[in-house]
Protein backbone atom coordinates (compact mmCIF):
# COMPACT_ATOMS: atom_id res chain seq x y z
CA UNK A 1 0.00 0.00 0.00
CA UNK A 2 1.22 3.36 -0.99
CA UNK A 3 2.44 5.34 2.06
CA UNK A 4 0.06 8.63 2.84
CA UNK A 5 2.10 10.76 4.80
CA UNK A 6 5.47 11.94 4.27
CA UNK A 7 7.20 10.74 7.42
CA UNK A 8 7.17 6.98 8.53
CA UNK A 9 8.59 6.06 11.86
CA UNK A 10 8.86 2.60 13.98
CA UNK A 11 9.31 1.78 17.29
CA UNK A 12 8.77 -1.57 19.08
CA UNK A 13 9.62 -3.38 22.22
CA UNK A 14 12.72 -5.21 22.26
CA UNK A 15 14.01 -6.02 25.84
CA UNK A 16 18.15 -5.49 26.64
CA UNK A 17 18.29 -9.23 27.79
CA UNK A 18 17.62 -9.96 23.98
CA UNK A 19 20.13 -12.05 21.78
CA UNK A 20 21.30 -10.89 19.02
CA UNK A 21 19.76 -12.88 16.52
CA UNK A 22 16.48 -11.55 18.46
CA UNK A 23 17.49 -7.76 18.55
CA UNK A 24 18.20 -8.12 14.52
CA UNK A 25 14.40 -9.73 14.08
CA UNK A 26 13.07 -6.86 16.27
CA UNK A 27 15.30 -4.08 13.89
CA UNK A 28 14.48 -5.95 10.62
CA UNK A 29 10.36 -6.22 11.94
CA UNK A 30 9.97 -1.85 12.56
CA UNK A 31 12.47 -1.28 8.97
CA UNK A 32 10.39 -3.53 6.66
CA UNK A 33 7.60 -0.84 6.40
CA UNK A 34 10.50 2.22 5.28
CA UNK A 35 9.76 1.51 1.77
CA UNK A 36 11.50 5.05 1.08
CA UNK A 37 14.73 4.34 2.82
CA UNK A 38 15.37 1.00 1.73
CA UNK A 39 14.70 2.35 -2.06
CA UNK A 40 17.59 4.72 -1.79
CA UNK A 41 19.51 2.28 -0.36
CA UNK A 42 18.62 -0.65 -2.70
CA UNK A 43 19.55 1.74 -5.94
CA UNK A 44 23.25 3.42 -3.80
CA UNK A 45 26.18 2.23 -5.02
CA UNK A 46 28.00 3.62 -1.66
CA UNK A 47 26.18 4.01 1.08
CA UNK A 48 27.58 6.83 4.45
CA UNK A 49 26.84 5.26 8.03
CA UNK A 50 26.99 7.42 10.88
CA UNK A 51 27.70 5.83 14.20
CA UNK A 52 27.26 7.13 17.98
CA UNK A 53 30.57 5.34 18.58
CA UNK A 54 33.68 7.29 19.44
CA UNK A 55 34.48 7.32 23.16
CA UNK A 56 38.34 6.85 24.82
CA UNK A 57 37.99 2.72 25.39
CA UNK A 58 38.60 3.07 29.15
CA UNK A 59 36.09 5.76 29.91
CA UNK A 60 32.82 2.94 28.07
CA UNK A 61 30.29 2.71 30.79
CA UNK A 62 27.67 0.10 30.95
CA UNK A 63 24.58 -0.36 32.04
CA UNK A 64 22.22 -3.70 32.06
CA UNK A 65 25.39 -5.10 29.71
CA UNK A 66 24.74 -2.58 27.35
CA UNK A 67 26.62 0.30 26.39
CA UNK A 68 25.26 3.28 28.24
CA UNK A 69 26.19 6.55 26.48
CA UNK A 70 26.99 4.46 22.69
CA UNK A 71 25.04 2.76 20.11
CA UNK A 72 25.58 -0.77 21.51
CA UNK A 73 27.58 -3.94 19.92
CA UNK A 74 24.60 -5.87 19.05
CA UNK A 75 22.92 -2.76 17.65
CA UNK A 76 25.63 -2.33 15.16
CA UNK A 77 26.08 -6.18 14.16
CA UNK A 78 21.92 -6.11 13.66
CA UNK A 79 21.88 -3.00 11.51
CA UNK A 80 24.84 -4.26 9.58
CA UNK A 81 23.68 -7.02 8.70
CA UNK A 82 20.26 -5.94 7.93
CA UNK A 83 22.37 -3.82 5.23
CA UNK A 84 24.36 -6.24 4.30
CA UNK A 85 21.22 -8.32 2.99
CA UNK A 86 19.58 -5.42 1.72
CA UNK A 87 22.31 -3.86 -0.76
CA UNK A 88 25.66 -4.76 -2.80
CA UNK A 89 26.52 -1.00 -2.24
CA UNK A 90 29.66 -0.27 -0.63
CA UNK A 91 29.39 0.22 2.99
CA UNK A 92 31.35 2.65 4.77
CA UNK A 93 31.11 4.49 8.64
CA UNK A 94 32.18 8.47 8.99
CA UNK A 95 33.20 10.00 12.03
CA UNK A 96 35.33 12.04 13.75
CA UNK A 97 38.27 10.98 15.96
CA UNK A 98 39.88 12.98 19.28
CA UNK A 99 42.80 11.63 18.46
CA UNK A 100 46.32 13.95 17.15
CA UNK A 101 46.77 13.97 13.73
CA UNK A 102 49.30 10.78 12.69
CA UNK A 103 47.55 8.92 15.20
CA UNK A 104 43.61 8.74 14.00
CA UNK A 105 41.23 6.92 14.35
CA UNK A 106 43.28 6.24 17.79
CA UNK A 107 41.76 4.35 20.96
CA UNK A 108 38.53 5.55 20.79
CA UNK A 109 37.58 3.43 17.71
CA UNK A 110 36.55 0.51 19.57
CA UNK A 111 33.63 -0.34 17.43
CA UNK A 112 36.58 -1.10 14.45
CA UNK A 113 36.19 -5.46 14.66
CA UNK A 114 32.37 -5.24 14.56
CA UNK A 115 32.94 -2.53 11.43
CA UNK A 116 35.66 -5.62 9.90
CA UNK A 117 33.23 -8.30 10.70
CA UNK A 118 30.90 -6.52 7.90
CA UNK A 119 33.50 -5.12 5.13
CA UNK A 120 32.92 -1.78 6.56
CA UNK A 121 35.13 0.35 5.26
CA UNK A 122 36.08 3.60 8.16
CA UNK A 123 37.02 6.91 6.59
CA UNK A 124 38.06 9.79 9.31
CA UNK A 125 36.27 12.45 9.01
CA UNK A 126 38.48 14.97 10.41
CA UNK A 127 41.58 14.17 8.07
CA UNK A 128 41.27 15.55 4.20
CA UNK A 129 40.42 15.38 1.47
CA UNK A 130 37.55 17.69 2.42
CA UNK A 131 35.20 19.41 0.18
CA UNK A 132 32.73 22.56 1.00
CA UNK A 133 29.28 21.42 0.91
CA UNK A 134 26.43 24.14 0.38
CA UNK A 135 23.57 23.68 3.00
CA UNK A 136 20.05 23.22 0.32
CA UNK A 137 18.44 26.12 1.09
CA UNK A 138 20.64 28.12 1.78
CA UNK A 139 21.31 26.85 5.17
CA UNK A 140 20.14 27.64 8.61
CA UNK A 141 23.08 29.00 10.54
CA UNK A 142 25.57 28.79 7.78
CA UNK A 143 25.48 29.08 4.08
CA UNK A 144 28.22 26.33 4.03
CA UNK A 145 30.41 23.56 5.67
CA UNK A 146 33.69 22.15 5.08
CA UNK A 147 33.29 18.32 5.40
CA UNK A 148 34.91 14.96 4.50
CA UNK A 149 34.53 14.11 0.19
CA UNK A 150 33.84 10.61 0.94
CA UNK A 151 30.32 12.29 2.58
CA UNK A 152 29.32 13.65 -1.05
CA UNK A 153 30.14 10.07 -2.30
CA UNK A 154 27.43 8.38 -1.17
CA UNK A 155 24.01 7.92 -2.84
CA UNK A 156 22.67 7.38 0.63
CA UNK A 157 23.44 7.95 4.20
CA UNK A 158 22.11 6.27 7.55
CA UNK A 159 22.44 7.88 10.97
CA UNK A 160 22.39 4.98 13.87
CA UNK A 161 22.63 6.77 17.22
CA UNK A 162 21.71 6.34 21.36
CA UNK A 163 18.82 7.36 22.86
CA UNK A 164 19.72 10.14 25.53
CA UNK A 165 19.82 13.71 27.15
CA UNK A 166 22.25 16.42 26.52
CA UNK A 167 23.60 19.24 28.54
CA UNK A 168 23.43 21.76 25.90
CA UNK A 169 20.53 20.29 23.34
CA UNK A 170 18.45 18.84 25.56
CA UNK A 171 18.28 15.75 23.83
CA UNK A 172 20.49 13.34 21.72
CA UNK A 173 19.36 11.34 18.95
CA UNK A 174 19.95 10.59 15.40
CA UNK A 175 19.80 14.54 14.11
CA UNK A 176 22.63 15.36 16.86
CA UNK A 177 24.44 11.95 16.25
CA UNK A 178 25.16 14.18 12.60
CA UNK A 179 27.68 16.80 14.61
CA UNK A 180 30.64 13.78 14.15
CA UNK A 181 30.60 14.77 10.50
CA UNK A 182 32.72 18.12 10.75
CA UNK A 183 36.33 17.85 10.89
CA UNK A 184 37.99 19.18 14.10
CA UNK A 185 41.86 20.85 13.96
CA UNK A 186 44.17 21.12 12.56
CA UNK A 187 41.82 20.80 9.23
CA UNK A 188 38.35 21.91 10.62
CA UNK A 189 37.12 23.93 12.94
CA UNK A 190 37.00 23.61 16.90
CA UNK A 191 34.06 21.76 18.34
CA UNK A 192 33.47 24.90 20.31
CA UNK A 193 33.04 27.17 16.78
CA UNK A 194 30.13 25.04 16.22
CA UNK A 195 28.87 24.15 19.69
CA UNK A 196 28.13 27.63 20.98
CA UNK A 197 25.45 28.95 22.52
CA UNK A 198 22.81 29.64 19.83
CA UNK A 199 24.87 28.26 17.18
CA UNK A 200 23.98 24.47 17.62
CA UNK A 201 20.54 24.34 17.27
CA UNK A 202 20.63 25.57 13.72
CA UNK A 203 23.93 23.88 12.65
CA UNK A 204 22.43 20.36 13.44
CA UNK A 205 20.23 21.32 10.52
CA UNK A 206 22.23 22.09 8.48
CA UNK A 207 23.97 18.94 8.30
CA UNK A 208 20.91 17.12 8.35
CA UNK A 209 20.26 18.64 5.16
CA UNK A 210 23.57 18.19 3.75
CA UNK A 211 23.72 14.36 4.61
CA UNK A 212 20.15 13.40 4.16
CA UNK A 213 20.11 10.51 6.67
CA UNK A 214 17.69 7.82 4.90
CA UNK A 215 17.63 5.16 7.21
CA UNK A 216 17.29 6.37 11.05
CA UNK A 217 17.99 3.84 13.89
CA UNK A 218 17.84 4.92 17.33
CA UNK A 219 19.49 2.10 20.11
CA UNK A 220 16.79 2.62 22.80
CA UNK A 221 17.92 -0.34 24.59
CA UNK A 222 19.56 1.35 27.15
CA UNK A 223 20.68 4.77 27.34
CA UNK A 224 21.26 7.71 29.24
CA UNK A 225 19.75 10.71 31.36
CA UNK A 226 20.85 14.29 32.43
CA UNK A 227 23.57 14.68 29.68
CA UNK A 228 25.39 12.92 26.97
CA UNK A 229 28.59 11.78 28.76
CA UNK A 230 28.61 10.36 32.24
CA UNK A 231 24.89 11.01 32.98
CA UNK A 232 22.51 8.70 34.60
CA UNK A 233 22.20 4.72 32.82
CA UNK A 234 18.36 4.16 31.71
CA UNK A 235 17.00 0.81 30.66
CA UNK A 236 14.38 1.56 27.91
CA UNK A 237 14.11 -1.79 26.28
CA UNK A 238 13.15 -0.30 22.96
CA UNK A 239 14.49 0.03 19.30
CA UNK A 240 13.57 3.14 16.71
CA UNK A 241 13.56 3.39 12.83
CA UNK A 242 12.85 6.05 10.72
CA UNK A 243 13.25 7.14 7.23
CA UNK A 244 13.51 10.96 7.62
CA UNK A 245 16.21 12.33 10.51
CA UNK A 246 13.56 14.89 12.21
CA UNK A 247 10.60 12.44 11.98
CA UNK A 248 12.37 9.77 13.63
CA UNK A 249 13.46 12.35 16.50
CA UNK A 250 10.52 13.29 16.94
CA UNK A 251 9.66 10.25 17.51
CA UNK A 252 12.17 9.57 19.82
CA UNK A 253 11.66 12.36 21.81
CA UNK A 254 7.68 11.21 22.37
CA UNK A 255 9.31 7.77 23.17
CA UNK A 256 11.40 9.37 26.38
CA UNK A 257 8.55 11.41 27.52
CA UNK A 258 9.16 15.20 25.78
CA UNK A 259 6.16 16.55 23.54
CA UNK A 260 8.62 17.03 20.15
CA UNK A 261 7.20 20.57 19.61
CA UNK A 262 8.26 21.71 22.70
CA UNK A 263 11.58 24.26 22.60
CA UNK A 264 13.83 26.62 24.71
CA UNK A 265 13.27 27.34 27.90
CA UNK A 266 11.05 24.56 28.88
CA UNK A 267 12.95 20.88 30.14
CA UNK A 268 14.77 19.51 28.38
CA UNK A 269 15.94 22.12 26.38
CA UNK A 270 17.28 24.36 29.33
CA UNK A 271 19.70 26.19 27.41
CA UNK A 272 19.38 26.22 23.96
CA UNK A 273 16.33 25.77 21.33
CA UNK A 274 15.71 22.35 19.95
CA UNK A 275 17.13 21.51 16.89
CA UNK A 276 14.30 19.32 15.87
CA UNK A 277 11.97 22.13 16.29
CA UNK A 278 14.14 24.84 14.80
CA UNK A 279 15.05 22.18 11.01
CA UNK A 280 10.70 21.71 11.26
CA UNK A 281 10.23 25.44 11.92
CA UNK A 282 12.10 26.03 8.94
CA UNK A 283 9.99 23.19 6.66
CA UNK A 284 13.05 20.65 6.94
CA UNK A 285 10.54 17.40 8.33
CA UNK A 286 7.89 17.64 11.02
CA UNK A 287 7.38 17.37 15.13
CA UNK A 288 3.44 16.86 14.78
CA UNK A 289 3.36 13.52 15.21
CA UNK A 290 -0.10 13.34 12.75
CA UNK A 291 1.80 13.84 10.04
CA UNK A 292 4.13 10.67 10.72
CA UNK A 293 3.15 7.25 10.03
CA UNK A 294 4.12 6.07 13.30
CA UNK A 295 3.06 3.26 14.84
CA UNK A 296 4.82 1.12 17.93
CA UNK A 297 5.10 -1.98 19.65
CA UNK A 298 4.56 -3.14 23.27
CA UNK A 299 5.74 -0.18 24.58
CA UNK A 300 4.64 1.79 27.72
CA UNK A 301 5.29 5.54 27.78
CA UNK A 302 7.56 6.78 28.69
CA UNK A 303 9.99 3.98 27.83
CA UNK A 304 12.67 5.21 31.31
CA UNK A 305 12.31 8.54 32.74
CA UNK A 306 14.38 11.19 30.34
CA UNK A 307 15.57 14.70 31.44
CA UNK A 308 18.47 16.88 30.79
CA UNK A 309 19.96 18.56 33.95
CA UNK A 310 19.56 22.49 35.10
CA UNK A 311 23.65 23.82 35.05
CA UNK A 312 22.26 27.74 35.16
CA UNK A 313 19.07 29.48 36.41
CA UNK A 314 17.32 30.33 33.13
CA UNK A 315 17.87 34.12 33.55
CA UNK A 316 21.38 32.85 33.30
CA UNK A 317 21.01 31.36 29.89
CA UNK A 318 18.76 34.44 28.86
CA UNK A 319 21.78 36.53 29.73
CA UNK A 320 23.92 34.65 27.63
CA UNK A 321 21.84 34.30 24.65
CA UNK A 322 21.17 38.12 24.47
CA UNK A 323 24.99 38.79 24.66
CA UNK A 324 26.06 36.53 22.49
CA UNK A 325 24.04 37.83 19.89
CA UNK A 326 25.17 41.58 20.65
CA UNK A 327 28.32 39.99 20.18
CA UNK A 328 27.66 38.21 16.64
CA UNK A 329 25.62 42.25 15.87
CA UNK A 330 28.79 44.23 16.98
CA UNK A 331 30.96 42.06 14.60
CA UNK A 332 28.59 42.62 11.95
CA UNK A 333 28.23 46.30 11.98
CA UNK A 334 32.10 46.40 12.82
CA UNK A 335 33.96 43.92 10.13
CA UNK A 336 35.94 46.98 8.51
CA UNK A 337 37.91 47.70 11.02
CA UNK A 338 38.40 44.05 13.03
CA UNK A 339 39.17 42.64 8.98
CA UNK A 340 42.00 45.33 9.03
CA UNK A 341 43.29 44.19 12.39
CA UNK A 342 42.65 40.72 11.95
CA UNK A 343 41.64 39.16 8.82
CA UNK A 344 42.77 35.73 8.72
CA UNK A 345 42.50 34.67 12.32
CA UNK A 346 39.62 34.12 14.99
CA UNK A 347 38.69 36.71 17.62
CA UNK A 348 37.04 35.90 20.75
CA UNK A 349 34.60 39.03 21.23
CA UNK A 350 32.78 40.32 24.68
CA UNK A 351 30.97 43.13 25.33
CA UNK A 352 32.45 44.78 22.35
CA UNK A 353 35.79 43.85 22.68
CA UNK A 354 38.40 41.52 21.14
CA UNK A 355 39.69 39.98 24.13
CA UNK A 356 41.88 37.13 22.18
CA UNK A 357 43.18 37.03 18.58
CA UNK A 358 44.98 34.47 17.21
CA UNK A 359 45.02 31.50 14.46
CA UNK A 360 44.52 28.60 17.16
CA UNK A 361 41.99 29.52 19.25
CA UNK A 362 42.99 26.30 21.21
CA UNK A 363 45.80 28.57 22.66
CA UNK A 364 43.42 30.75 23.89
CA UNK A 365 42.12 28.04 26.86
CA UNK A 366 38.30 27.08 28.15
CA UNK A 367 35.55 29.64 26.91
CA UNK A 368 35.18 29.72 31.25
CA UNK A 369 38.60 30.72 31.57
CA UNK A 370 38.45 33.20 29.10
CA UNK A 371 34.81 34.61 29.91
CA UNK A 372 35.73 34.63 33.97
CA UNK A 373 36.20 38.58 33.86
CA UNK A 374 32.57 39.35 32.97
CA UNK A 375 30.93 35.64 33.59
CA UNK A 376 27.51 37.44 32.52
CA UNK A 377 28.47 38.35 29.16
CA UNK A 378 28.81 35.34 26.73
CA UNK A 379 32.22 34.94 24.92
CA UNK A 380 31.54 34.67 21.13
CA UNK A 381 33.92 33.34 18.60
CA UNK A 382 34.49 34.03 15.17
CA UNK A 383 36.72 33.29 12.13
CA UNK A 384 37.52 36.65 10.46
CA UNK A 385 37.40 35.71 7.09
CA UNK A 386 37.61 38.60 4.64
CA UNK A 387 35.52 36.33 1.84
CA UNK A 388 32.73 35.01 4.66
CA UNK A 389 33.51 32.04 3.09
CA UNK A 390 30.98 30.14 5.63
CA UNK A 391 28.51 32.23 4.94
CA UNK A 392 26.57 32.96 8.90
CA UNK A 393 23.45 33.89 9.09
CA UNK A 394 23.34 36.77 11.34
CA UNK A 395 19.57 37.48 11.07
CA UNK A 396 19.24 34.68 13.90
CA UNK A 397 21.03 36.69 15.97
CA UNK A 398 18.27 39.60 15.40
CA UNK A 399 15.59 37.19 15.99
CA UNK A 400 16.74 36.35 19.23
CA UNK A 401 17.48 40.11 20.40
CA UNK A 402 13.51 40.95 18.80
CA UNK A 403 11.87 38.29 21.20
């Protein structure tokens, strides 16, 4: 029967006890219906996977036997193998490694035997060659992003992630699983350029519209509460699969308890707007759950108890969202003159002043150390590139200082 909505999404009991063999039934069961994703994949000749798997080795926490904060081992095996016998397309996983340059992928790539056992192919994100990839659209926060090639090589891309909180977006799932695509230095940008205050919410867009994740698995066996690393272990004894990104975190997000639609300030989203709602406010998939074919399994809601956890009082964050955009406005109507003094290198600006300038802003320490002589005024980076190659979007800025 010929789907009626736009959106399909899946979600079924599957208990962390399971086997593999049963945890593979369970994931091939709730992907059977994705008629659009398997399509793409069936007719890709190389197809991107995405996995919520780098963490330093000795810092994996479990919980139930599980991973806790990662997509777990027999996640990875089931949705492997579920590609395997779905395609003749060559396979291959993209992230970014912590690791120095030289020694990457390093000990964090502890998935690497399960990504052997299935002729996956790994390609480093972070290490060239890299292309610039224009965001359709236009993009959200940024016109464009510097990214791995192999990412523009495939003719379809899946997104396999954990179900949790985070500090900052107030929850983690397959759209924010995405922010492992951009490289990191010495050939990318810091992960603090991206993962600013304001910035985040609309650059998770973005690169859900540059990589197009077909095929959305969420590992809602276990996972975790209060933040992404070294929150509180949940047992949700459930699996997720979706065939648009935002759809499928919608979904998600129902699944642990949080209406989708909901946004900045209210829990979880206690410092920063929801991505999901800001790519749907902006006509890039939906929240409203009507317009999803969605249907689940044995499930109770909600599947654990989800929440991220309060760091500030809100008129903390307010504060900080308000300067930072003065900050992103005063570079704006000032360029001239800090392009004269420093074109080619980033600037750390607060309340109207460069107080750093170099071209390693890791030399210039935390954003706490560096923001600890006026802790109410955000610090706000920037690259001072005399072509604005990347293209930002300061109108969000003007949005925020209108409300």
């Amino acid at each position: 029967m010929k789907d009626t909505k736009d959106y399909a999404v899946r979600a079924t009991h599957c208990s962390h006890k399971a086997s593999l063999d049963e945890i593979y039934q369970k994931l091939k069961e709730i992907t059977a219906p994705l008629s659009r994703s398997w399509e793409k994949i069936e007719h890709a000749k190389k197809v991107g996977i995405k996995v919520n798997m780098q963490f330093r080795t000795q810092s994996i926490r479990y919980i139930g036997g599980r991973r806790q904060e990662l997509v777990d081992d027999d996640v990875l095996r089931a949705s492997l193998r579920l590609l395997r016998e779905r395609t003749d397309a060559e396979l291959f996983a993209l992230d970014t490694s912590t690791a120095p340059p030289g020694q990457r992928p390093g000990g964090d790539f502890n998935t690497k035997p399960i990504l052997d056992e299935y002729g996956v192919h790994y390609v480093e994100a972070g290490d060239p060659p890299l292309e610039r990839y224009k965001v359709p659209g236009g993009g959200l926060m940024f016109s464009e992003y510097q990214l791995s090639s192999a990412l523009g090589e495939a003719d379809a891309f899946v997104s396999i992630a954990k179900m949790k909180n985070h500090g900052f977006m107030g929850i983690t799932l397959c759209l924010k699983n995405l922010f492992g695509l951009p490289p990191i230095p010495p050939h990318g940008r810091l992960r603090t350029y991206f993962h600013h205050v304001i910035r985040l919410s609309y650059v998770l867009p973005d690169l859900g519209m540059i990589a197009q994740p077909c095929l959305n698995i969420i590992d809602g066996l276990t996972g975790q509460a209060r933040m992404e690393w070294n929150g509180e272990g949940r047992i949700a004894d459930c699996l997720v699969a979706g065939d648009h990104v935002i759809a499928t975190d919608a979904c998600g997000s129902h699944l642990m308890g949080t209406d989708p639609a909901l946004d900045w300030p209210h829990p979880p989203f206690r410092r920063d707007r929801s991505p999901v709602a800001v790519a749907a406010e902006h006509g890039f998939g939906t929240t409203n759950l009507n317009e999803i074919d969605f249907a689940m399994d044995g499930l109770v809601l909600p599947v654990a108890e989800f929440d991220s956890a309060q760091t500030d009082p809100p008129q903390v964050i307010d504060q900080l969202r308000r300067t930072a955009s003065e900050q992103a406005l005063f570079y704006r109507e000032n360029r001239d003159r800090l392009l004269d003094a420093h074109a080619g290198q980033y600037i750390f600006l607060q309340d109207g002043e460069v107080i750093w300038s170099g071209t390693d802003p890791q030399q210039a320490g935390s954003v706490q150390e560096i923001a600890a002589r006026k802790e109410d005024q955000a610090v706000w980076l920037k690259l001072v590139d005399p072509d604005e190659r990347e293209g930002e979007h300061m109108e969000v800025y003007e949005k925020i200082l209108a409300a």
